[in-house]
Protein backbone atom coordinates (compact mmCIF):
# COMPACT_ATOMS: atom_id res chain seq x y z
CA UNK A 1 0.04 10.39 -24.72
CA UNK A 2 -0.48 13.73 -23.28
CA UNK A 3 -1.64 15.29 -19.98
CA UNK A 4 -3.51 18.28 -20.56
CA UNK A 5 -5.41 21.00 -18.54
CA UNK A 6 -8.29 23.23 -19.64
CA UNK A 7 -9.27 26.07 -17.45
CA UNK A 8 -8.10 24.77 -14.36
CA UNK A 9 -9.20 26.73 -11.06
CA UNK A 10 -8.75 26.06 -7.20
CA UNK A 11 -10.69 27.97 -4.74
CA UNK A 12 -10.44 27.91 -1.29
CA UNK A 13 -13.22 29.87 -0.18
CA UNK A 14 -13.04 33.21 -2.17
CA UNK A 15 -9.47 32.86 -2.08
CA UNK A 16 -8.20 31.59 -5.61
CA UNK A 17 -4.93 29.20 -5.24
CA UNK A 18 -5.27 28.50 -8.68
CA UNK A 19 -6.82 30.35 -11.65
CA UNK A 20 -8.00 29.36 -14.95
CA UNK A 21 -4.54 27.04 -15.87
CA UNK A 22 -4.43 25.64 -19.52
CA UNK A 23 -1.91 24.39 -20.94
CA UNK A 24 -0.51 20.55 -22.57
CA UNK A 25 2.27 18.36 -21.59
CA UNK A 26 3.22 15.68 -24.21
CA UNK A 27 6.62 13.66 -23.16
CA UNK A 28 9.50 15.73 -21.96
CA UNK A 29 10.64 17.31 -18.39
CA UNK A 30 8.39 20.19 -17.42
CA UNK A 31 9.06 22.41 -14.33
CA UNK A 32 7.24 25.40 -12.53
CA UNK A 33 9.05 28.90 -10.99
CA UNK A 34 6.98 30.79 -9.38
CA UNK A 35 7.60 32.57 -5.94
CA UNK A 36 5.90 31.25 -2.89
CA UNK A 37 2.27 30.75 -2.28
CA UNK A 38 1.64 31.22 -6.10
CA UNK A 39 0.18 28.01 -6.18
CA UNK A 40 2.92 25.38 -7.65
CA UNK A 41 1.98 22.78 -5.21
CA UNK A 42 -1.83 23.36 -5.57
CA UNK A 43 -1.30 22.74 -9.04
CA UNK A 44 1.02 19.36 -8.75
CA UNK A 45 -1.60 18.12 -5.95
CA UNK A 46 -5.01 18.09 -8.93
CA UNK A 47 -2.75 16.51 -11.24
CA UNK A 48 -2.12 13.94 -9.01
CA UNK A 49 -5.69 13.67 -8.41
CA UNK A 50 -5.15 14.68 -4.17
CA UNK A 51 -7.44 17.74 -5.01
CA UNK A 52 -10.32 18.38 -7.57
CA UNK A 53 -10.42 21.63 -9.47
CA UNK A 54 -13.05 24.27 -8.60
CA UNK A 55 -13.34 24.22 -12.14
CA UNK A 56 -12.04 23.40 -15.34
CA UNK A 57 -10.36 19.59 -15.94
CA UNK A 58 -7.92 17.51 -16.30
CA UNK A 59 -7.25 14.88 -19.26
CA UNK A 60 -4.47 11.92 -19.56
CA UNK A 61 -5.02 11.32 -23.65
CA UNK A 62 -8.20 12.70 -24.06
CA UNK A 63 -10.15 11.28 -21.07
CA UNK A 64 -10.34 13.24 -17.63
CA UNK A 65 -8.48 11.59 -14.94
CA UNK A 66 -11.29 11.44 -12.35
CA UNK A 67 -12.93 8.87 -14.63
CA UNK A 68 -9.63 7.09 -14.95
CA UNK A 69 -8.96 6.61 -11.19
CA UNK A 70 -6.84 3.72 -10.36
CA UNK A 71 -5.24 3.29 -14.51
CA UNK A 72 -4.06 7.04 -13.91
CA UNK A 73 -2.85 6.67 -10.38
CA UNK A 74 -0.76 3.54 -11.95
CA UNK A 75 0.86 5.86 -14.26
CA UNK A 76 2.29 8.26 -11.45
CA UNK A 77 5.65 8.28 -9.96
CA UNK A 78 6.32 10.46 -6.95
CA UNK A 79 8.75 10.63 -3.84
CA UNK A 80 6.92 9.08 -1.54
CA UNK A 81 3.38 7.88 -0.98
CA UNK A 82 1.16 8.30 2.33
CA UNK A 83 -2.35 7.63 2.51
CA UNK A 84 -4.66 10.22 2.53
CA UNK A 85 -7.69 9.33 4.80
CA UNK A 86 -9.57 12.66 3.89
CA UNK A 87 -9.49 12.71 0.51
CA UNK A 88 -9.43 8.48 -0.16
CA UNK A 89 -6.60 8.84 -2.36
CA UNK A 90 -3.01 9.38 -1.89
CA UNK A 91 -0.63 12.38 -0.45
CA UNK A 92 3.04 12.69 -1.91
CA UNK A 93 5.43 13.95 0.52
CA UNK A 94 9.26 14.68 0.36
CA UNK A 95 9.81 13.50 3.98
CA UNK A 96 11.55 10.02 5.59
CA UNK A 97 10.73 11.22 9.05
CA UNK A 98 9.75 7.57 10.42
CA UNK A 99 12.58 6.31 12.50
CA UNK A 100 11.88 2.18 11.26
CA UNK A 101 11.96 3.14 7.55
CA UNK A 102 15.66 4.75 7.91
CA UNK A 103 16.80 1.66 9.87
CA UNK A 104 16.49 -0.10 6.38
CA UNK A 105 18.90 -0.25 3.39
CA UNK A 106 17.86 1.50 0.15
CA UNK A 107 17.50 -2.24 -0.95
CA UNK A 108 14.95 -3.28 1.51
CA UNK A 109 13.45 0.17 1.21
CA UNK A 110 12.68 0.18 -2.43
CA UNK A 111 12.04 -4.26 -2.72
CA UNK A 112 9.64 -3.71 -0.58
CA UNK A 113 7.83 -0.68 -2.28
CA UNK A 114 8.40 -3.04 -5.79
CA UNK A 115 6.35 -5.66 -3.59
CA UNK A 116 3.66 -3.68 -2.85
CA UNK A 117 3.71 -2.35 -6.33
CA UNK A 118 3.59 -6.31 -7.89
CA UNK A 119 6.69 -6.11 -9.28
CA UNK A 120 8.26 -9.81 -9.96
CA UNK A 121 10.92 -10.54 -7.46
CA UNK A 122 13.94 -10.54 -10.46
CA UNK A 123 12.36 -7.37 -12.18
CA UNK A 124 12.42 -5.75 -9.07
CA UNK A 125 16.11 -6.64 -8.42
CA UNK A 126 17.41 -5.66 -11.25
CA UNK A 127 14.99 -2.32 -11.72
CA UNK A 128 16.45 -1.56 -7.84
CA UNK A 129 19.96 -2.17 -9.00
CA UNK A 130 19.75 0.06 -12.37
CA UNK A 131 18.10 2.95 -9.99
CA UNK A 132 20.45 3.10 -7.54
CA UNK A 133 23.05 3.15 -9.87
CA UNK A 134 21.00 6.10 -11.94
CA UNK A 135 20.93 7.92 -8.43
CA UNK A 136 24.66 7.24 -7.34
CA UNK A 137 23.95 5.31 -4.27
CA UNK A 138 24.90 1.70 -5.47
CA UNK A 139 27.84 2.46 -3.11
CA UNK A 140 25.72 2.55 -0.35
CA UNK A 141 22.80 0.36 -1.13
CA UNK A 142 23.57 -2.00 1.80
CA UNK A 143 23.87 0.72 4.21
CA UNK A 144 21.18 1.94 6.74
CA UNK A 145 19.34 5.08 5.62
CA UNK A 146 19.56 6.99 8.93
CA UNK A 147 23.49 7.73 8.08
CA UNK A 148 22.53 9.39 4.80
CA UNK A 149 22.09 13.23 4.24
CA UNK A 150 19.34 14.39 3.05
CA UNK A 151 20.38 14.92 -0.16
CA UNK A 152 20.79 11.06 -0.16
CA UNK A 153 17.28 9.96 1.35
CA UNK A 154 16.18 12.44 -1.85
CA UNK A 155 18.04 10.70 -3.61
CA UNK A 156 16.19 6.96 -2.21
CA UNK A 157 13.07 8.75 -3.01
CA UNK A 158 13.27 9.78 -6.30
CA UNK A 159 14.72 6.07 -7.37
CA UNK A 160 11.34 4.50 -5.58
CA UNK A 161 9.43 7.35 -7.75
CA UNK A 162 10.72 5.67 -10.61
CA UNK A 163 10.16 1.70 -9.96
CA UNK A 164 7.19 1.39 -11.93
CA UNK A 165 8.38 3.24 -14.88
CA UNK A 166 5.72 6.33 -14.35
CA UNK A 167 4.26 7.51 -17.32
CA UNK A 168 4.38 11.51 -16.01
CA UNK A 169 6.98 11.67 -12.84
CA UNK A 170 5.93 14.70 -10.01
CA UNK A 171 8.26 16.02 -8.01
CA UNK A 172 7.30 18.60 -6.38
CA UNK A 173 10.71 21.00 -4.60
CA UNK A 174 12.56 18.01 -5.17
């Protein structure tokens, strides 16, 4: 399978965020330097499908996302998911701002993402176990998340990114 983008551009206005972007990922770990306001995010946001491309488009094995919809959106991972109202899809956002979310564990945290996600009960359990281990916070998976550093509720994020076994993972300044 490979993600790939042909001629990709972003316009705001006249301003260009994004210009003419081609290029194919098959699997392996991709990342993107580029100084600020170069348009890295931009870029991360239309392939996750929160932003369409002025022009140009993007294609997960051959077929462009925005006639995949939901199957692609299945095949993302992320840190954290928020609903979009504006754009009727989803936002991804580094943040655990919301005071009832820390008062959970990272085990109550991420069963109840696998919930919402379908995940059987046991496949969840053991998925949460081998992530938290992956992340190095079996040590504290009982604990509440409003102790942790930041580092650590990154940490909690990137192990939820990875429940459903994501075909392409996006982190973006993770």
């Amino acid at each position: 399978k490979m993600l790939t983008l042909s001629h990709v551009s972003k316009s705001y206005g006249k301003f260009p965020a994004v210009e003419d972007i081609s290029l194919e990922m098959e699997n392996g770990l991709y990342g993107m330097l580029a100084p600020n306001g170069a348009g890295k995010t931009t870029l991360i946001k239309m392939i996750a499908t929160l932003l369409v491309p002025t022009q140009g488009e993007i294609l997960w094995d051959g077929i462009p996302v925005a006639k995949l919809g939901e199957k692609y959106r299945d095949l993302l991972g992320d840190t954290t998911i928020a609903e979009n109202r504006d754009e009727g899809s989803f936002i991804w956002d580094n943040s655990y701002d919301e005071e009832e979310g820390l008062n959970n564990t990272p085990v109550q945290y991420l069963d109840y993402l696998a919930a919402l996600k379908n995940m059987p009960k046991q496949t969840a359990k053991e998925k949460i176990e081998q992530l938290l281990e992956l992340v190095g916070l079996s040590d504290v998976a009982d604990k509440k998340m409003k102790k942790f550093s930041g580092g650590m509720i990154q940490r909690v994020g990137i192990a939820q990114a990875m429940l459903n076994d994501p075909k392409i993972l996006i982190l973006d300044e993770p």
